[in-house]
Protein backbone atom coordinates (compact mmCIF):
# COMPACT_ATOMS: atom_id res chain seq x y z
CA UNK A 1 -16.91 -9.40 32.00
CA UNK A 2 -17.22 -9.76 27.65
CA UNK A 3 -15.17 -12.06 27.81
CA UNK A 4 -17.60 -14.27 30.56
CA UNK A 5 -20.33 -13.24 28.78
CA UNK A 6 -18.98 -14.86 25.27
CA UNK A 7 -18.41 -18.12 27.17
CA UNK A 8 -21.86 -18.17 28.63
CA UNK A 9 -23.45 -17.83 25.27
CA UNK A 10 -21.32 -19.92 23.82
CA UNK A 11 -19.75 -18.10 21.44
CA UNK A 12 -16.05 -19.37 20.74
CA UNK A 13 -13.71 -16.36 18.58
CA UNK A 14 -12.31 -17.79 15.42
CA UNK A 15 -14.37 -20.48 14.60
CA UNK A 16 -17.19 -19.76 11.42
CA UNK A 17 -19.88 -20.10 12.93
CA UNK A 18 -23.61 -19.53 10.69
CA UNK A 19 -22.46 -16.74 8.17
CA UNK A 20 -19.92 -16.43 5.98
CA UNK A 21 -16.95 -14.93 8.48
CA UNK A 22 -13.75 -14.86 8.21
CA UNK A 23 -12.60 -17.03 10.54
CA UNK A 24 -9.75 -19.28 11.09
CA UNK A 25 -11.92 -22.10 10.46
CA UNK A 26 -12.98 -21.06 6.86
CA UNK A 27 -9.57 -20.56 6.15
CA UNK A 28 -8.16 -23.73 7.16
CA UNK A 29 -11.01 -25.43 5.24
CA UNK A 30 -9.31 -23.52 1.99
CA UNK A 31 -6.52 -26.25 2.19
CA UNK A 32 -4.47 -25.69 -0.83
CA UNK A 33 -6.68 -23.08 -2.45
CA UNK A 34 -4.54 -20.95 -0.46
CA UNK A 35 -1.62 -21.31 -2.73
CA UNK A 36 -3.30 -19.80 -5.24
CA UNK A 37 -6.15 -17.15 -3.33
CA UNK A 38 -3.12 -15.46 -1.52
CA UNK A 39 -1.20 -14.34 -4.84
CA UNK A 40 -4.51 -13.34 -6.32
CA UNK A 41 -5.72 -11.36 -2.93
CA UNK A 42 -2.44 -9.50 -3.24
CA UNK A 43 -2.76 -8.75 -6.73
CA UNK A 44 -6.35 -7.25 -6.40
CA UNK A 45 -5.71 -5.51 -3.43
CA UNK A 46 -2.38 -4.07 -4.10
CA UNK A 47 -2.85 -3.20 -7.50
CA UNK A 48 -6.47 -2.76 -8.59
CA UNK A 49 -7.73 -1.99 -5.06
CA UNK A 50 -4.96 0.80 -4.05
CA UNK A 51 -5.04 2.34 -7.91
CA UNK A 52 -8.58 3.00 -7.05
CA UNK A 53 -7.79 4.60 -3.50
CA UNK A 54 -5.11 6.77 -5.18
CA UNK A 55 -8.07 7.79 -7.61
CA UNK A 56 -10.39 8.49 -4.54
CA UNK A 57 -7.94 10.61 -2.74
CA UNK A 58 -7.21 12.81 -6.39
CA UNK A 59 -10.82 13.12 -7.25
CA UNK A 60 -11.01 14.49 -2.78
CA UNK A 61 -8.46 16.52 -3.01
CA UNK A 62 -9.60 17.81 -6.73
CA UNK A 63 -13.39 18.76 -4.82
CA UNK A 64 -11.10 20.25 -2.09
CA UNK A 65 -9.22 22.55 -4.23
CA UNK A 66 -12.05 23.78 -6.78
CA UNK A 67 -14.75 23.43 -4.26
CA UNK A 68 -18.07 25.29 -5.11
CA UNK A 69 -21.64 25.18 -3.85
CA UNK A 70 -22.72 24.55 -7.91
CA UNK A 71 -21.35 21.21 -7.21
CA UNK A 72 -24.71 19.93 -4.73
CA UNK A 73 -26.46 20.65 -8.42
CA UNK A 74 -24.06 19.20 -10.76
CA UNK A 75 -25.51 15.59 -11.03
CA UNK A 76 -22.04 14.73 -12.97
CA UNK A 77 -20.84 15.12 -9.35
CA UNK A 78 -23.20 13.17 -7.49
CA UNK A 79 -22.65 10.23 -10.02
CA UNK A 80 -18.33 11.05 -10.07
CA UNK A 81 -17.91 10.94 -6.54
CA UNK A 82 -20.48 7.72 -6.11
CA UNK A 83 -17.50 5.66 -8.66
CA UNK A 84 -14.59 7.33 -6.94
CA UNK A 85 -16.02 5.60 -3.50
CA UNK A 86 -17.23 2.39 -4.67
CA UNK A 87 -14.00 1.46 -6.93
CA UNK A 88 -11.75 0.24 -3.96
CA UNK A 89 -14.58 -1.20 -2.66
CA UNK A 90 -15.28 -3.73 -5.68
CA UNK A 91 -11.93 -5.92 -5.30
CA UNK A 92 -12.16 -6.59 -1.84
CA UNK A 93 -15.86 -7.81 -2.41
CA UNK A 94 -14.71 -9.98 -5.46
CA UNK A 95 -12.30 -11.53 -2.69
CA UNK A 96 -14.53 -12.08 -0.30
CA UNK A 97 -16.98 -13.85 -3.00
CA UNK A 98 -14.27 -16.16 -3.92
CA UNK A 99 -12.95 -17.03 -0.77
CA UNK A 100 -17.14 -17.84 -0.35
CA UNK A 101 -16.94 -20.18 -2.97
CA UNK A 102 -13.97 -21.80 -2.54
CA UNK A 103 -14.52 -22.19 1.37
CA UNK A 104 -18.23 -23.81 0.93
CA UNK A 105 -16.68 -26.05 -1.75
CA UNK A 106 -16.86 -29.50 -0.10
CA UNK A 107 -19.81 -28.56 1.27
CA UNK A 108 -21.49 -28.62 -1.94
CA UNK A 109 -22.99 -25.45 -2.34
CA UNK A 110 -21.77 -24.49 -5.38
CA UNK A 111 -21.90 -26.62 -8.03
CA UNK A 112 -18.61 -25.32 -10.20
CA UNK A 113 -16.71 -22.80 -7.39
CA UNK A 114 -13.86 -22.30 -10.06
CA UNK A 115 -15.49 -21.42 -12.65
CA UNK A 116 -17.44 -19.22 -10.60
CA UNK A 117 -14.15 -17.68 -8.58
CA UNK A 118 -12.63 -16.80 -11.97
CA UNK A 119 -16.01 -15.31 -13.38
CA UNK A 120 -16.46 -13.26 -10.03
CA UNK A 121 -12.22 -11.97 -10.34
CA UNK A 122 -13.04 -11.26 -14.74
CA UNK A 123 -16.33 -9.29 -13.62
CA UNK A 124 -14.74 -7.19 -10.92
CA UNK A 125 -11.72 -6.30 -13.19
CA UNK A 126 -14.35 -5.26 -15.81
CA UNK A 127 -16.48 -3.81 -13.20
CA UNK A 128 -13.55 -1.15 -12.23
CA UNK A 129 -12.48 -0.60 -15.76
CA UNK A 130 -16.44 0.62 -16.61
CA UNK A 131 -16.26 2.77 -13.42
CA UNK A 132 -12.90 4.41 -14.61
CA UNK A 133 -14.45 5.20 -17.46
CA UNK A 134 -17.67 6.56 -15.90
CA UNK A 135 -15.14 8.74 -13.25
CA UNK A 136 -13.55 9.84 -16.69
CA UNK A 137 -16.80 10.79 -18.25
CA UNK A 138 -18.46 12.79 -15.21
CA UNK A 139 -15.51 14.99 -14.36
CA UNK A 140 -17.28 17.92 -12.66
CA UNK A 141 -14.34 20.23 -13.34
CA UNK A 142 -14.02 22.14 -16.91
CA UNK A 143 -12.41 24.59 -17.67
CA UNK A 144 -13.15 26.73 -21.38
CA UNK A 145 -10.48 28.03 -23.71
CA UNK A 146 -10.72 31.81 -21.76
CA UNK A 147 -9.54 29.38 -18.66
CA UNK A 148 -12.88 30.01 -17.05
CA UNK A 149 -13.56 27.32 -14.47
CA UNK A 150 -16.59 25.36 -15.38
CA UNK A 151 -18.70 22.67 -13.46
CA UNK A 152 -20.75 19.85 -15.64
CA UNK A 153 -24.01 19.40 -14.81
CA UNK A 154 -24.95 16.38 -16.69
CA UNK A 155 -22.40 13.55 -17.30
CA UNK A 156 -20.86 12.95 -20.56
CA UNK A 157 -21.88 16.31 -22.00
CA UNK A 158 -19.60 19.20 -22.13
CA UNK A 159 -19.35 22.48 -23.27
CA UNK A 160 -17.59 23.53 -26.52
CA UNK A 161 -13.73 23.63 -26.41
CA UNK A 162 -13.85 22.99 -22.65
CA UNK A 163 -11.02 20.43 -21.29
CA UNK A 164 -11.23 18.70 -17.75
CA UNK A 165 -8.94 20.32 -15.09
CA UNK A 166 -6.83 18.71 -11.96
């Protein structure tokens, strides 16, 4: 009965229709951009994008093992585990910006869709490298030279002596 219904309302599967879908159509209209969007895909999502998973699932299982209710007031938390879930997120949406551009180009909608693919891959790269270093900076987890367990309340300060534990 869907599939009825999609014919009666005229919706055909695969074809871009008004937004910016992936679709079979939109990717044929990439012509030879492919040869070069598939290596870069691969690179972002294989390196950049599943470095930043295996972060994620560390800094989960790190909450997991030194779990405390301090942590809902530790706003070095909050902030930590906002990074850990938006860092595989960024490379996917540079991708999907790029393949954007470089889909619309002969349509005209972008007036340099290189330049602007290569600015969008440079600012995600830098994006996750900031937001490595933020993750870094607002480990929740100290621990002080008597090996006391500590939490951080605010990011980027620390007590005296304490060192960040796994």
């Amino acid at each position: 009965m869907s599939s009825a219904l999609g014919v009666k309302m005229g919706i055909r599967l695969g074809v871009r229709q008004n937004g910016p879908l992936i679709a079979s159509g939109a990717i044929r209209s990439m012509g030879w951009n492919l040869v070069w969007y598939v290596p870069l895909a691969a690179v972002m999502l294989l390196g950049i994008a599943r470095q930043n998973a295996e972060l994620l699932w560390e800094g989960l299982v790190a909450t997991y093992r030194h779990f405390s209710v301090m942590l809902f007031v530790s706003l070095a938390f909050y902030l930590w585990i906002e990074v850990l879930f938006l860092l595989p997120l960024i490379p996917v949406y540079a991708l999907v910006f790029v393949f954007e551009f470089i889909s619309t180009r002969r349509t005209g909608s972008y007036r340099h869709p290189y330049l602007a693919s290569a600015g969008t891959v440079v600012a995600a790269v830098a994006a996750c490298e900031l937001l490595v270093f933020l993750a870094a900076q607002s480990w929740p987890f100290l621990a002080d030279p008597q090996r006391y367990e500590r939490i951080r309340v605010f990011p980027f300060v620390t007590c005296p002596g304490c060192y960040p534990i796994r």
